[in-house]
C-alpha atoms as a PDB file:
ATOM      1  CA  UNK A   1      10.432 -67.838 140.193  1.00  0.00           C
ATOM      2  CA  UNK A   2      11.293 -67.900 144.349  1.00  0.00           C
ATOM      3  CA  UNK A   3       7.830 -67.022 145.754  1.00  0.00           C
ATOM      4  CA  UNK A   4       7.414 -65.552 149.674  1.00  0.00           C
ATOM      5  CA  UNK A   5       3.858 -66.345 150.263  1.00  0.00           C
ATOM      6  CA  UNK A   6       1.819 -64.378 153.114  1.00  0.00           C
ATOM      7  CA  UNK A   7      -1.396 -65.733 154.275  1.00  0.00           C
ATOM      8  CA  UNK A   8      -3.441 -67.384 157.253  1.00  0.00           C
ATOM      9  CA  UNK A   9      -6.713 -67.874 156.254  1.00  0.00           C
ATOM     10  CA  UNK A  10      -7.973 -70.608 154.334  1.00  0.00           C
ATOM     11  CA  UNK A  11      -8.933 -68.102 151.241  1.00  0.00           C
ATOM     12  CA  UNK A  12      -5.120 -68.149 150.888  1.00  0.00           C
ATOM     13  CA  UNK A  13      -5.191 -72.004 150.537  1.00  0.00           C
ATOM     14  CA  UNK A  14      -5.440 -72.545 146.818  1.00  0.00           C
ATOM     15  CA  UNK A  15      -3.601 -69.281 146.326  1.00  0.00           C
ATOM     16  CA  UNK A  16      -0.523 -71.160 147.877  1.00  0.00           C
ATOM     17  CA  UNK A  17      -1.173 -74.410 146.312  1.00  0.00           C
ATOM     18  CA  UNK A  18      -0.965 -72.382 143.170  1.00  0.00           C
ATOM     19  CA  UNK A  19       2.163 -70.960 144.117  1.00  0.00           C
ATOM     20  CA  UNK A  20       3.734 -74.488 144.656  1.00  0.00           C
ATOM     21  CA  UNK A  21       2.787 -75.488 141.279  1.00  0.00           C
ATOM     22  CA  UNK A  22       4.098 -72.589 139.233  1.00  0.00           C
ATOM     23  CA  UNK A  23       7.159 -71.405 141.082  1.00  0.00           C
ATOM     24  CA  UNK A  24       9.247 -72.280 143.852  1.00  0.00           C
ATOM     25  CA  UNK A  25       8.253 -71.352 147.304  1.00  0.00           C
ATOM     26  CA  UNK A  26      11.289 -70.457 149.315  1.00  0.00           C
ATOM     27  CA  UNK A  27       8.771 -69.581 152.857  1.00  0.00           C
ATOM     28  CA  UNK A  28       5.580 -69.367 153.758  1.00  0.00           C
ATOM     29  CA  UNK A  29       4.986 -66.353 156.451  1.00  0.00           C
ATOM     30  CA  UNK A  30       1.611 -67.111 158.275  1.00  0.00           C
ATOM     31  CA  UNK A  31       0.608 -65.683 161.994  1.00  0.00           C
ATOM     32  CA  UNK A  32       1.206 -67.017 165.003  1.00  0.00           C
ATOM     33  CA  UNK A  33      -0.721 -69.707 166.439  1.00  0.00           C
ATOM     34  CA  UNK A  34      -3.816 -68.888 168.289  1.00  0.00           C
ATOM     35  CA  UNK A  35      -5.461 -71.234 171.487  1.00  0.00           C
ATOM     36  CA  UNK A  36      -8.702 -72.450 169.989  1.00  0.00           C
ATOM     37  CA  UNK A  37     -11.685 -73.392 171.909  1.00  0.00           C
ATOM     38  CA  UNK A  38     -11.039 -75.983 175.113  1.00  0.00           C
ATOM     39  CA  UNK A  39      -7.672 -75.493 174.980  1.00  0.00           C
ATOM     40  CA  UNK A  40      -7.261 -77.360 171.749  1.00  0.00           C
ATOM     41  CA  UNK A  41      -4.940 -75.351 169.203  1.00  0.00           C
ATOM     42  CA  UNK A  42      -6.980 -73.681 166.482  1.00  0.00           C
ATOM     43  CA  UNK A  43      -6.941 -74.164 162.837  1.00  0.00           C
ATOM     44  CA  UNK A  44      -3.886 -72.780 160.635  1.00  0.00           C
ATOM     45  CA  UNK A  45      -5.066 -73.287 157.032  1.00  0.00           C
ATOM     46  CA  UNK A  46      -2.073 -72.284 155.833  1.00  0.00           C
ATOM     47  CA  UNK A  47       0.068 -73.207 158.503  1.00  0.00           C
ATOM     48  CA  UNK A  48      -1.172 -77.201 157.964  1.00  0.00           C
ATOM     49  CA  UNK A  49      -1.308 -76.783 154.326  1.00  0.00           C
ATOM     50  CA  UNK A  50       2.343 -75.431 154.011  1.00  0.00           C
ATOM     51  CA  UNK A  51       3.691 -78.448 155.761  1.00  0.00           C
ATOM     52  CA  UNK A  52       1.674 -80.984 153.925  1.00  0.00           C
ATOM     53  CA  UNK A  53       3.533 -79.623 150.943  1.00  0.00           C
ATOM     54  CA  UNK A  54       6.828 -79.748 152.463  1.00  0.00           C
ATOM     55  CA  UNK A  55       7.305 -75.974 152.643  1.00  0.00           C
ATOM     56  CA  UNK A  56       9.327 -73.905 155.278  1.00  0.00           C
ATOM     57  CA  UNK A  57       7.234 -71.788 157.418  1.00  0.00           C
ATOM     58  CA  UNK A  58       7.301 -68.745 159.492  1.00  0.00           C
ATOM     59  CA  UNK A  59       5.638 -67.312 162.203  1.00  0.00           C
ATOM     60  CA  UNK A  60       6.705 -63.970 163.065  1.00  0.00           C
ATOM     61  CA  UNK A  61       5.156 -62.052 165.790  1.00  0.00           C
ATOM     62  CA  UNK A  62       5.460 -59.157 163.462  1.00  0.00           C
ATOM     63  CA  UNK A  63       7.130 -58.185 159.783  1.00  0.00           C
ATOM     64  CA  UNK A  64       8.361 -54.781 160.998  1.00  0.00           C
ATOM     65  CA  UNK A  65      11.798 -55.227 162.314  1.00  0.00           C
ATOM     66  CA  UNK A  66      15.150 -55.656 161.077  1.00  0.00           C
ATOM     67  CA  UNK A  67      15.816 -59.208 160.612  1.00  0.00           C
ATOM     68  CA  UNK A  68      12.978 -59.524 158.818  1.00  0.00           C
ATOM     69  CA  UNK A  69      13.846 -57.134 156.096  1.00  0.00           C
ATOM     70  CA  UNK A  70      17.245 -58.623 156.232  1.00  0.00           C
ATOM     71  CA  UNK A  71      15.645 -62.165 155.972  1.00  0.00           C
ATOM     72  CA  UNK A  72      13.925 -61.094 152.526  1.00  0.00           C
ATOM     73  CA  UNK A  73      16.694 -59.842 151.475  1.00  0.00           C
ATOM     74  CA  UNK A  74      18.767 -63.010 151.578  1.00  0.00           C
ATOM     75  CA  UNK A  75      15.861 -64.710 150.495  1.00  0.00           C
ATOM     76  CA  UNK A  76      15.758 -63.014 147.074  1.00  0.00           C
ATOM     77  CA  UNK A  77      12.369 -63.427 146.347  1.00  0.00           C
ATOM     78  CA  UNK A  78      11.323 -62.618 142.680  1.00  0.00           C
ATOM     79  CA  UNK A  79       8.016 -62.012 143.756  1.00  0.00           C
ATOM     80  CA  UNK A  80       5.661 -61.578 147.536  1.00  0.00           C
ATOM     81  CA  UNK A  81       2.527 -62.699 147.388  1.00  0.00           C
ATOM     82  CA  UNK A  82       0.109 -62.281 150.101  1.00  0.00           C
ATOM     83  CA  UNK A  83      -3.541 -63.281 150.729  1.00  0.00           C
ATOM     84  CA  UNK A  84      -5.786 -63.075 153.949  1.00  0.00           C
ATOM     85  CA  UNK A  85      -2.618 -62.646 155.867  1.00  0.00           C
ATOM     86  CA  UNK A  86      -4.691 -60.444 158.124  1.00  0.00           C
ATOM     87  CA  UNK A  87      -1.578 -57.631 158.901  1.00  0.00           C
ATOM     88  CA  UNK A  88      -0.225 -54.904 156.569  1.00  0.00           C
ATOM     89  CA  UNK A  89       2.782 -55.554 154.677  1.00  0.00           C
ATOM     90  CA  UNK A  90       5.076 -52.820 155.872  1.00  0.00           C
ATOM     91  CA  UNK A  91       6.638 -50.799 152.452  1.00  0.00           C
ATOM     92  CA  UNK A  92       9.858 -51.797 152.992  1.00  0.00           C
ATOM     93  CA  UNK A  93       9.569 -55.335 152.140  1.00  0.00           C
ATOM     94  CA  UNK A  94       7.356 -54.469 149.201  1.00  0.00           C
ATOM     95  CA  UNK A  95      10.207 -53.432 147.274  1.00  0.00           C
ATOM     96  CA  UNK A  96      12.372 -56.002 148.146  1.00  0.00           C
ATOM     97  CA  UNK A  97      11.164 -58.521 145.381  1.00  0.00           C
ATOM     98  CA  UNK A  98      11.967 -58.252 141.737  1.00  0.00           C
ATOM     99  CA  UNK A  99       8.358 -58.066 140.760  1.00  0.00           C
ATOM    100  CA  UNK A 100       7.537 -56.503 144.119  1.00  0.00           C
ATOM    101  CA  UNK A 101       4.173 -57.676 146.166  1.00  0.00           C
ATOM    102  CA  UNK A 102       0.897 -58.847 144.574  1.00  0.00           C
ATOM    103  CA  UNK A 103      -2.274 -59.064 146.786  1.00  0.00           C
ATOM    104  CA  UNK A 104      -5.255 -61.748 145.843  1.00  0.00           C
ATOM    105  CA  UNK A 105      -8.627 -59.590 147.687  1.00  0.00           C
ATOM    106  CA  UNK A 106     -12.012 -61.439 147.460  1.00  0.00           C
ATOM    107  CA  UNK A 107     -13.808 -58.408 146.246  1.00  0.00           C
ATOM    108  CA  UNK A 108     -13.823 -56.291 142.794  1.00  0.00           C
ATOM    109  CA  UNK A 109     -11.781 -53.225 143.908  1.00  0.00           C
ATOM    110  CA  UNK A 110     -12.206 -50.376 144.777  1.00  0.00           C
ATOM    111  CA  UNK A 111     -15.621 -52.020 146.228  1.00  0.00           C
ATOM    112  CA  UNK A 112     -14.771 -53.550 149.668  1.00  0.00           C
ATOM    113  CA  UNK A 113     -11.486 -52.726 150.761  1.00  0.00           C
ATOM    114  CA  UNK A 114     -10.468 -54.347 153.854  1.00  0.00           C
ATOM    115  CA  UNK A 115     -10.418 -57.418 155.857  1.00  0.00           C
ATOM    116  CA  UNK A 116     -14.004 -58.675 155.335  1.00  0.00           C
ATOM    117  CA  UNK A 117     -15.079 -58.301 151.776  1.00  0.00           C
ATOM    118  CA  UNK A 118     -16.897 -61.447 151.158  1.00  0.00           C
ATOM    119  CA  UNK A 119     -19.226 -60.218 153.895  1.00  0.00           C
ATOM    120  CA  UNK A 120     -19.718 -56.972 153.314  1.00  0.00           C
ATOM    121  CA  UNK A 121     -20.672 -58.171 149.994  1.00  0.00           C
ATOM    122  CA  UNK A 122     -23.703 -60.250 151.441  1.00  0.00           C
ATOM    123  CA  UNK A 123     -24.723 -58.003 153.614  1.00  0.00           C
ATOM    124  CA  UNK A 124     -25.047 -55.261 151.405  1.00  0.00           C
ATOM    125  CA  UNK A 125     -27.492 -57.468 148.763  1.00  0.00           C
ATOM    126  CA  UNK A 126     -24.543 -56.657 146.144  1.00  0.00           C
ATOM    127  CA  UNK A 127     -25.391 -59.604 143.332  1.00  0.00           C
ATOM    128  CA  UNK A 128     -22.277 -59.675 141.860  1.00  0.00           C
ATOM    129  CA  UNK A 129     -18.329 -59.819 143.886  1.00  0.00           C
ATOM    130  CA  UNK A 130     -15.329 -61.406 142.663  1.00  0.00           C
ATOM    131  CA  UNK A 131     -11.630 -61.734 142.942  1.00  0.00           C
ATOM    132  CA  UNK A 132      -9.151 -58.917 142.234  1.00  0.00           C
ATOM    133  CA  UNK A 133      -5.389 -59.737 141.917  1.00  0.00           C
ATOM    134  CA  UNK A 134      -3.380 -56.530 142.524  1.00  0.00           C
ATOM    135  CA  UNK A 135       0.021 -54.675 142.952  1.00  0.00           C
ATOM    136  CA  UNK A 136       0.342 -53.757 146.260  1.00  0.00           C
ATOM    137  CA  UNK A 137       1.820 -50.739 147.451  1.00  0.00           C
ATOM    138  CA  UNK A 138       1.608 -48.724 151.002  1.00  0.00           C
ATOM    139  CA  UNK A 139      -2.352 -48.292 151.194  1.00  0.00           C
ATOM    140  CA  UNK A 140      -4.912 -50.893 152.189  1.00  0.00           C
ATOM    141  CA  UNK A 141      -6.250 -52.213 149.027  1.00  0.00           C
ATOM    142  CA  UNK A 142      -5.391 -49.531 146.943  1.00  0.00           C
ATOM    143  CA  UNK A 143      -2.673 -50.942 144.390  1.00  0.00           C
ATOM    144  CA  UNK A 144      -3.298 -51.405 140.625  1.00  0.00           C
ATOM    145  CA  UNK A 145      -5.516 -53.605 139.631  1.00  0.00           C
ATOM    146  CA  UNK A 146      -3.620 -56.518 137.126  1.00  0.00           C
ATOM    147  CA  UNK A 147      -6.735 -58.773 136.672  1.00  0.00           C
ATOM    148  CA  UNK A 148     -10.517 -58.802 137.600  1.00  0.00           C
ATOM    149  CA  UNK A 149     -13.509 -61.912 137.743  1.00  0.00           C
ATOM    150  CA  UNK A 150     -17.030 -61.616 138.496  1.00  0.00           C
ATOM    151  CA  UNK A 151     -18.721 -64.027 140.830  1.00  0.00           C
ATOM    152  CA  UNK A 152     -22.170 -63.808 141.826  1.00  0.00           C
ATOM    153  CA  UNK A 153     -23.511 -63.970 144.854  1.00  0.00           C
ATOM    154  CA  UNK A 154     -26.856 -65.567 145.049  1.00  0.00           C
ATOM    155  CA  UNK A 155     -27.648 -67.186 148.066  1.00  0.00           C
ATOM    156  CA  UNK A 156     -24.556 -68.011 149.322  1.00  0.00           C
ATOM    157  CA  UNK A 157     -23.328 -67.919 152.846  1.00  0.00           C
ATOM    158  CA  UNK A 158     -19.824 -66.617 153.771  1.00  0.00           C
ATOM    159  CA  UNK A 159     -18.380 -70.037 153.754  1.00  0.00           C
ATOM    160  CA  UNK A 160     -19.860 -71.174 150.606  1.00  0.00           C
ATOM    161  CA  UNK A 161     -18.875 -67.662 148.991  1.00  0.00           C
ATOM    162  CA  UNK A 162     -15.469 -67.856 150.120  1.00  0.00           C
ATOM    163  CA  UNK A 163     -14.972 -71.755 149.040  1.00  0.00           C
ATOM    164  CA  UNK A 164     -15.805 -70.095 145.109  1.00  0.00           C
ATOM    165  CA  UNK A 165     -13.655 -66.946 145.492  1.00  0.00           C
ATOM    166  CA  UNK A 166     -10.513 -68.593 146.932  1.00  0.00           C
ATOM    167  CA  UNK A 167     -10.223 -70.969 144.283  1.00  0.00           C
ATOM    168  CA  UNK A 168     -10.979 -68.304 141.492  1.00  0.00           C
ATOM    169  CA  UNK A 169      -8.042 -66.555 143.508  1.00  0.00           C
ATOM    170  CA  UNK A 170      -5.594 -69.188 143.201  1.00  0.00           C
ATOM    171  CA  UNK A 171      -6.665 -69.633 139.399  1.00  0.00           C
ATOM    172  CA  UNK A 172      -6.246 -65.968 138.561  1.00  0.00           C
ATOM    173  CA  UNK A 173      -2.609 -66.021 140.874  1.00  0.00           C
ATOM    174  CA  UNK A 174      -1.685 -68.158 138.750  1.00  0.00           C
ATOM    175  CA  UNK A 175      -2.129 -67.074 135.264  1.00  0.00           C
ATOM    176  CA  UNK A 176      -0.933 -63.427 136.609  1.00  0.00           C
ATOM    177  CA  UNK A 177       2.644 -65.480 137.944  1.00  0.00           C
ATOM    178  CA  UNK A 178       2.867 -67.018 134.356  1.00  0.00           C
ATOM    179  CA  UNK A 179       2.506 -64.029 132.885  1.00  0.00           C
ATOM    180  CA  UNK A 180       4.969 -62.736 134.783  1.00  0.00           C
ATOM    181  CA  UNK A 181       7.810 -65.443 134.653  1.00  0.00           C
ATOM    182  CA  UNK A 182       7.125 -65.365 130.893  1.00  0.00           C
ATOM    183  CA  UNK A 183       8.238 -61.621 131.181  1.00  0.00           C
ATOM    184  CA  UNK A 184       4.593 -59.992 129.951  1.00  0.00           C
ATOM    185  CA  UNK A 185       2.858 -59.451 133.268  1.00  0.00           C
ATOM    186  CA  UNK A 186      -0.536 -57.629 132.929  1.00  0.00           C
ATOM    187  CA  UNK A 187      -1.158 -54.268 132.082  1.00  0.00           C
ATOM    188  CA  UNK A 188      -2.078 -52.747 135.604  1.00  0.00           C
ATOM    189  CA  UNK A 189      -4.512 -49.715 135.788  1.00  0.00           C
ATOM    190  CA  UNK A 190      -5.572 -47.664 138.434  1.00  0.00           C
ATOM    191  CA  UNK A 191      -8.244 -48.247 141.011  1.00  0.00           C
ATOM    192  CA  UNK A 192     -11.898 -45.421 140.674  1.00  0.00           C
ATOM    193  CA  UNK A 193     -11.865 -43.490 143.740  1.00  0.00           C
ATOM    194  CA  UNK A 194     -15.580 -43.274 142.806  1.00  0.00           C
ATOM    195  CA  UNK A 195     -16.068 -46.723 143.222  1.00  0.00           C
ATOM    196  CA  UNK A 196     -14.394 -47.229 146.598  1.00  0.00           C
ATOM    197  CA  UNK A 197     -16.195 -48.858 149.548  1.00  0.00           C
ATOM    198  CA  UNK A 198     -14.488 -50.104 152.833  1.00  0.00           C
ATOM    199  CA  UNK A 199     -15.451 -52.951 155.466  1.00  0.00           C
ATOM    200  CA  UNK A 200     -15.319 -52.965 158.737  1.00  0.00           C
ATOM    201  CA  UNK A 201     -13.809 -55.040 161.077  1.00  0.00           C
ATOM    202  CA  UNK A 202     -16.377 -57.976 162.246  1.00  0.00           C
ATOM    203  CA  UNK A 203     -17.533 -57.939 166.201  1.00  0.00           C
ATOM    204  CA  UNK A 204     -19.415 -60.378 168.067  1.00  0.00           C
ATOM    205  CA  UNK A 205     -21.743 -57.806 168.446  1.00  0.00           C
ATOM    206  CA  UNK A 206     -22.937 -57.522 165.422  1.00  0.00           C
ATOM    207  CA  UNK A 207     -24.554 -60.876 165.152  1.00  0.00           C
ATOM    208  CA  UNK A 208     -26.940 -59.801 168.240  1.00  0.00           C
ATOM    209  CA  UNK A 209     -30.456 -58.864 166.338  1.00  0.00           C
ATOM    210  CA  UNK A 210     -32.982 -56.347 167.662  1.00  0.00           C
ATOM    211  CA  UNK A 211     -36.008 -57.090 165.956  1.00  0.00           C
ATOM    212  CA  UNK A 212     -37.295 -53.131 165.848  1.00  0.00           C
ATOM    213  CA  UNK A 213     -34.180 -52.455 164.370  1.00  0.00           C
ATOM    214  CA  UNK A 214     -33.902 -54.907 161.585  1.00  0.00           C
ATOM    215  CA  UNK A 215     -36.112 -55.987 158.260  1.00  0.00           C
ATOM    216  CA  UNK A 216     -36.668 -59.782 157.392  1.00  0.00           C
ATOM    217  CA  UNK A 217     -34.215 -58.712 154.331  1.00  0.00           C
ATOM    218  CA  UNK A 218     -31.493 -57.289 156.873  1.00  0.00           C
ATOM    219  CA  UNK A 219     -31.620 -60.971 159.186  1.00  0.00           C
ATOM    220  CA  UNK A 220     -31.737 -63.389 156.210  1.00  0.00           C
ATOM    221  CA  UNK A 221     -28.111 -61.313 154.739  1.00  0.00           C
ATOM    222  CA  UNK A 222     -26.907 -61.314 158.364  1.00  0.00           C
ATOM    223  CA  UNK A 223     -27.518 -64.942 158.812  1.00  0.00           C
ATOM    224  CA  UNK A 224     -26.018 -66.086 155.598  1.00  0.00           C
ATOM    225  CA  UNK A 225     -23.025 -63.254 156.397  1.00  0.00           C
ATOM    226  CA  UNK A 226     -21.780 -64.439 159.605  1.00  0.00           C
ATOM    227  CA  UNK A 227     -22.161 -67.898 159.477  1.00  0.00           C
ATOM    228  CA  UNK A 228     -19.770 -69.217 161.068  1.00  0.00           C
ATOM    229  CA  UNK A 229     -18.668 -66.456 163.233  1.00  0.00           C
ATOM    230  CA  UNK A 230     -20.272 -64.792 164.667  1.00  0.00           C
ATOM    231  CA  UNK A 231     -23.618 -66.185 163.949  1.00  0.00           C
ATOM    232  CA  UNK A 232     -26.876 -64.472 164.696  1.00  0.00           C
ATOM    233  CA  UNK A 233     -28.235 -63.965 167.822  1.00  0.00           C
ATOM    234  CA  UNK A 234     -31.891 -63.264 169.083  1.00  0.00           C
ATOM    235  CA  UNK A 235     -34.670 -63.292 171.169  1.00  0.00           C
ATOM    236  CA  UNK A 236     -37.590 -65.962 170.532  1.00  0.00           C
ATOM    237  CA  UNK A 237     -40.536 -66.174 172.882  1.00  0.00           C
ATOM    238  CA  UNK A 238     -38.130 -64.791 175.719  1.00  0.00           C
ATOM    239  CA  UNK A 239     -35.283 -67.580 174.811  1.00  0.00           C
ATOM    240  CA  UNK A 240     -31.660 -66.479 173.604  1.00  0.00           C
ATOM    241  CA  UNK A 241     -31.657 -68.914 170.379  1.00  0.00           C
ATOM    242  CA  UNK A 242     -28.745 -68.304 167.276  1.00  0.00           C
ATOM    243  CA  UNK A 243     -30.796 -68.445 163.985  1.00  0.00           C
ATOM    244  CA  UNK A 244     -29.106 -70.782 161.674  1.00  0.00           C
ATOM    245  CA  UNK A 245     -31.740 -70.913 158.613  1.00  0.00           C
ATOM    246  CA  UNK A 246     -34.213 -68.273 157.299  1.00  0.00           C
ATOM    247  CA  UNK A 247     -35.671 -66.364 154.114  1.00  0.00           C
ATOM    248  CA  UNK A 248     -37.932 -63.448 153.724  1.00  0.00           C
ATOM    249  CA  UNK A 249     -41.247 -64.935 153.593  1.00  0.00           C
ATOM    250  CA  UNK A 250     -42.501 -63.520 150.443  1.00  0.00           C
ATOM    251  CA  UNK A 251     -44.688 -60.713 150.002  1.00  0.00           C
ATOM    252  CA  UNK A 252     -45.782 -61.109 153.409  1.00  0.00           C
ATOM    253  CA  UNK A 253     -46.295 -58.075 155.885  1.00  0.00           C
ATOM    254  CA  UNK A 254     -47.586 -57.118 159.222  1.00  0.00           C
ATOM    255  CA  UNK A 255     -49.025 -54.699 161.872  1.00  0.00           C
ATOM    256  CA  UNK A 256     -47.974 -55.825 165.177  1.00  0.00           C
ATOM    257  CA  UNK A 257     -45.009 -55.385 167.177  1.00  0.00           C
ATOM    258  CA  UNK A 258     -41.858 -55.861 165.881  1.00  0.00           C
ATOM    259  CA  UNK A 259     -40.507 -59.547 167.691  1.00  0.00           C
ATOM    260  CA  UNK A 260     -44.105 -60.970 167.578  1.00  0.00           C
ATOM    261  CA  UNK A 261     -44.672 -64.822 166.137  1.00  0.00           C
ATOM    262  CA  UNK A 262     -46.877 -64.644 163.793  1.00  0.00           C
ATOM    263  CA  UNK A 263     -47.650 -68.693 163.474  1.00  0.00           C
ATOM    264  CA  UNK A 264     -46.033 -71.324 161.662  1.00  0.00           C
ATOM    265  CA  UNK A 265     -46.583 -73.757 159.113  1.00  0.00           C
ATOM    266  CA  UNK A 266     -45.201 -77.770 159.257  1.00  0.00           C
ATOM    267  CA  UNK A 267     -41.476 -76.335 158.118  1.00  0.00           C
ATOM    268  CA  UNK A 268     -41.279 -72.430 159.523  1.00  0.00           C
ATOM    269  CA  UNK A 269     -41.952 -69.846 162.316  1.00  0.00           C
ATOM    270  CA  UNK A 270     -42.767 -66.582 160.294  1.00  0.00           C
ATOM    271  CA  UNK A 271     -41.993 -63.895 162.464  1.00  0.00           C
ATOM    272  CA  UNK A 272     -42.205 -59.769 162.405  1.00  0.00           C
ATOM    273  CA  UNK A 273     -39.632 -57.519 161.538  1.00  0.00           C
ATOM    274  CA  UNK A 274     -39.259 -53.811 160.597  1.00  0.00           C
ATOM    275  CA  UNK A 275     -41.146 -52.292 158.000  1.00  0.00           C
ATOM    276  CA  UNK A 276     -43.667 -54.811 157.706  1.00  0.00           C
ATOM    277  CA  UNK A 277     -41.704 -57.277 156.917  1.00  0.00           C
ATOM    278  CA  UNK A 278     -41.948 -60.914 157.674  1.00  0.00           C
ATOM    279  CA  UNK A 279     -38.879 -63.784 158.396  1.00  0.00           C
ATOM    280  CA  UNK A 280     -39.371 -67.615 157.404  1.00  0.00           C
ATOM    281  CA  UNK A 281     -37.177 -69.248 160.019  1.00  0.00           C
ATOM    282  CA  UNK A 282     -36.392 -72.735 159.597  1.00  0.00           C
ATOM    283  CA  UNK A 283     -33.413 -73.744 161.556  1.00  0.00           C
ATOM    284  CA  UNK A 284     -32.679 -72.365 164.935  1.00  0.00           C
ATOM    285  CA  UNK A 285     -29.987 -73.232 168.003  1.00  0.00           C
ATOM    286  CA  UNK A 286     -30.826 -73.153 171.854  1.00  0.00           C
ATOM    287  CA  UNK A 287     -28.152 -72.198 173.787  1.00  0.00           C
ATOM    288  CA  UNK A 288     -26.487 -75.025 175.271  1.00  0.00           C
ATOM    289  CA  UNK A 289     -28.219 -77.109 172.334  1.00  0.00           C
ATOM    290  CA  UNK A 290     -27.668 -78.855 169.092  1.00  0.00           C
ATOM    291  CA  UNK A 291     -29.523 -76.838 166.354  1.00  0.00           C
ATOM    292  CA  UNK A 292     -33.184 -77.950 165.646  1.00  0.00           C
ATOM    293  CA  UNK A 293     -35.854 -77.124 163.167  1.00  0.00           C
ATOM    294  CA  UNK A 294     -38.330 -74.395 164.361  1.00  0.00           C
ATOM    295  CA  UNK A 295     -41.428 -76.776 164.905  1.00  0.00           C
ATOM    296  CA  UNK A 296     -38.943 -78.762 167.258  1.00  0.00           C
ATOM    297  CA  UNK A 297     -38.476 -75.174 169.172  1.00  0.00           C
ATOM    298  CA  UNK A 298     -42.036 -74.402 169.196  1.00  0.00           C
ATOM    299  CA  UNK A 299     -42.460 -78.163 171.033  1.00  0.00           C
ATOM    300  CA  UNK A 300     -39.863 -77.321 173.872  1.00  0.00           C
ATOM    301  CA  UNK A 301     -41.462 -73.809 174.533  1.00  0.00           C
ATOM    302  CA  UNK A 302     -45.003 -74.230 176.453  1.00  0.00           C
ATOM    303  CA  UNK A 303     -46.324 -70.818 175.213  1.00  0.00           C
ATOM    304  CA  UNK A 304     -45.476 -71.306 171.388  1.00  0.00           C
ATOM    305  CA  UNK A 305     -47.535 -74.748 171.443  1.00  0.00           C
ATOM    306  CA  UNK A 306     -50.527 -73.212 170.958  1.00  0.00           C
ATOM    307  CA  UNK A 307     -49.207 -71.089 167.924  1.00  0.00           C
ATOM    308  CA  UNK A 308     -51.263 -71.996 165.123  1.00  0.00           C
ATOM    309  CA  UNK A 309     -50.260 -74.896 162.568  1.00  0.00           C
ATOM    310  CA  UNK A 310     -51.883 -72.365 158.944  1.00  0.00           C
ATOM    311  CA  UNK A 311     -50.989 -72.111 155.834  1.00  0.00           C
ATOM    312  CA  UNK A 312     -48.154 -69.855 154.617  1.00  0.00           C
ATOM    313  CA  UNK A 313     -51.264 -67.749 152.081  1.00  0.00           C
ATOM    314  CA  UNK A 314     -53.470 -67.128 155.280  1.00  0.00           C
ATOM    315  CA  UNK A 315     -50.756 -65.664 157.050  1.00  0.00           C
ATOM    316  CA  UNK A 316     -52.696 -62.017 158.705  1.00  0.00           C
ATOM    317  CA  UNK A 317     -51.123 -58.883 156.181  1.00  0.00           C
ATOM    318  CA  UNK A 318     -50.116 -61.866 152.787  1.00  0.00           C
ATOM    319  CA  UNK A 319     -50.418 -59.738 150.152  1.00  0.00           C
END
């Protein structure tokens, strides 16, 4: 089979390495490069990936003009496969390839449509996503489905997440281009409407926590959500700090204002959120420093020495 293979990210990774191994891929179509941080150039997963394997590679500022539908159609591909390209495929080159384009989302469709699945996921409290492998046609996630797997989600961050969906991705891919070389592709059914759920596009913003607005349970998803980017962003004791580790400290509550340390114990700061609900942190960063446990914090900060060293059970408000 002659494979064009869309993708940027590295969830697309072992979705192309699985490509290489069952077919032959004729080009690899990733974005452009981007500047990265101190002018050094940033990461291409699949960019670096591509050429490690000895594969052509694009990099077209965009898929909708002319010569590029007239490039896939000297290419010939039997099939386009695409995965965290990050741009829509425009229709025409969907129906270019015998077996025309097949998507591999990190979510189980029609739940989390869009660009950021795997943390809209988390920061919903869903405890079970997956991987959906699907025929794509003009609509943002909203082909037929050709294959399904559960994943759960436990306490995973977005990286750790992501490692287990992309390479239950590239496993499914791979079955589902088998199946299709061997001329008995999948049986593909429709997508619920019922069922259908969209992300939104991530902003820096959203990593910036106001602590009236937000329950322990709401921080703890956020932090394990946008690790690495954007990260979570707060105020502690009048210091800008990102927090980098923290759980909902148990059945816990409270009666103060919303911000307010409560104390901490050898390992944790355990401070008030909405509702009455208390956050364990453990790890925090300083701005302009490397990331330190929360005692370490409380050493640097003259007002929080004096917090006092209890134990979690005598916490004011443990139920």
């Amino acid at each position: 089979m002659r494979i064009v293979f869309c993708g940027t990210a590295s969830f697309a990774v072992p979705s192309l390495e699985a490509c290489a191994k069952v077919g032959e891929v004729i080009m690899v179509i990733t974005q452009p490069d981007k500047p990265g941080n101190r002018g050094e150039r940033a990461v291409r997963p699949v960019a670096d990936v591509a050429h490690d394997l000895g594969l052509p590679v694009a990099q077209p500022a965009t898929l909708r003009s002319e010569d590029m539908k007239a490039q896939f159609l000297e290419w010939k591909p039997s099939v386009l496969v695409v995965a965290a390209y990050g741009k829509i495929i425009p229709e025409a080159l969907l129906s270019i390839p015998d077996w025309g384009g097949i998507n591999v989302h990190g979510s189980l469709l029609p739940r989390w449509r869009g660009a950021a699945p795997v943390q809209a996921a988390i920061l919903a409290g869903d405890e079970v996503t997956g991987v959906t492998i699907m025929k794509m046609d003009a609509g943002m996630d909203t082909g037929d489905i050709l294959v399904q797997e559960e994943c759960p989600v436990g306490n995973a961050s977005t990286p750790e997440l992501m490692d287990s969906l992309s390479r239950m991705g590239g496993r499914l891919l791979a079955a589902v281009l088998q199946q299709y070389e061997a001329g008995t592709p999948p049986l593909p059914r429709k997508q619920e409407e019922a069922g259908v759920t969209y992300t939104k596009k991530i902003e820096r913003s959203d990593g910036v926590i106001a602590w009236d607005h937000e329950t322990a349970a709401d921080v703890a998803r956020k932090i394990r959500a946008y690790a690495p980017w954007p990260g979570v962003v707060a105020e502690l004791a009048g210091r800008r700090v990102q927090l980098e580790r923290a759980h909902v400290a148990g059945e816990m509550t409270h009666d103060v204002p919303c911000g307010t340390i409560l104390g901490r114990t050898r390992e944790w700061g355990f401070l008030a959120c909405r509702d009455g609900s208390v956050l364990a942190i453990e790890q925090v960063r300083p701005e302009g420093k490397k990331t330190m446990d929360f005692a370490s914090f409380c050493n640097g900060v003259p007002e929080l020495k004096a917090l006092p060293k209890i134990a979690a059970a005598s916490m004011p408000g443990h139920v």
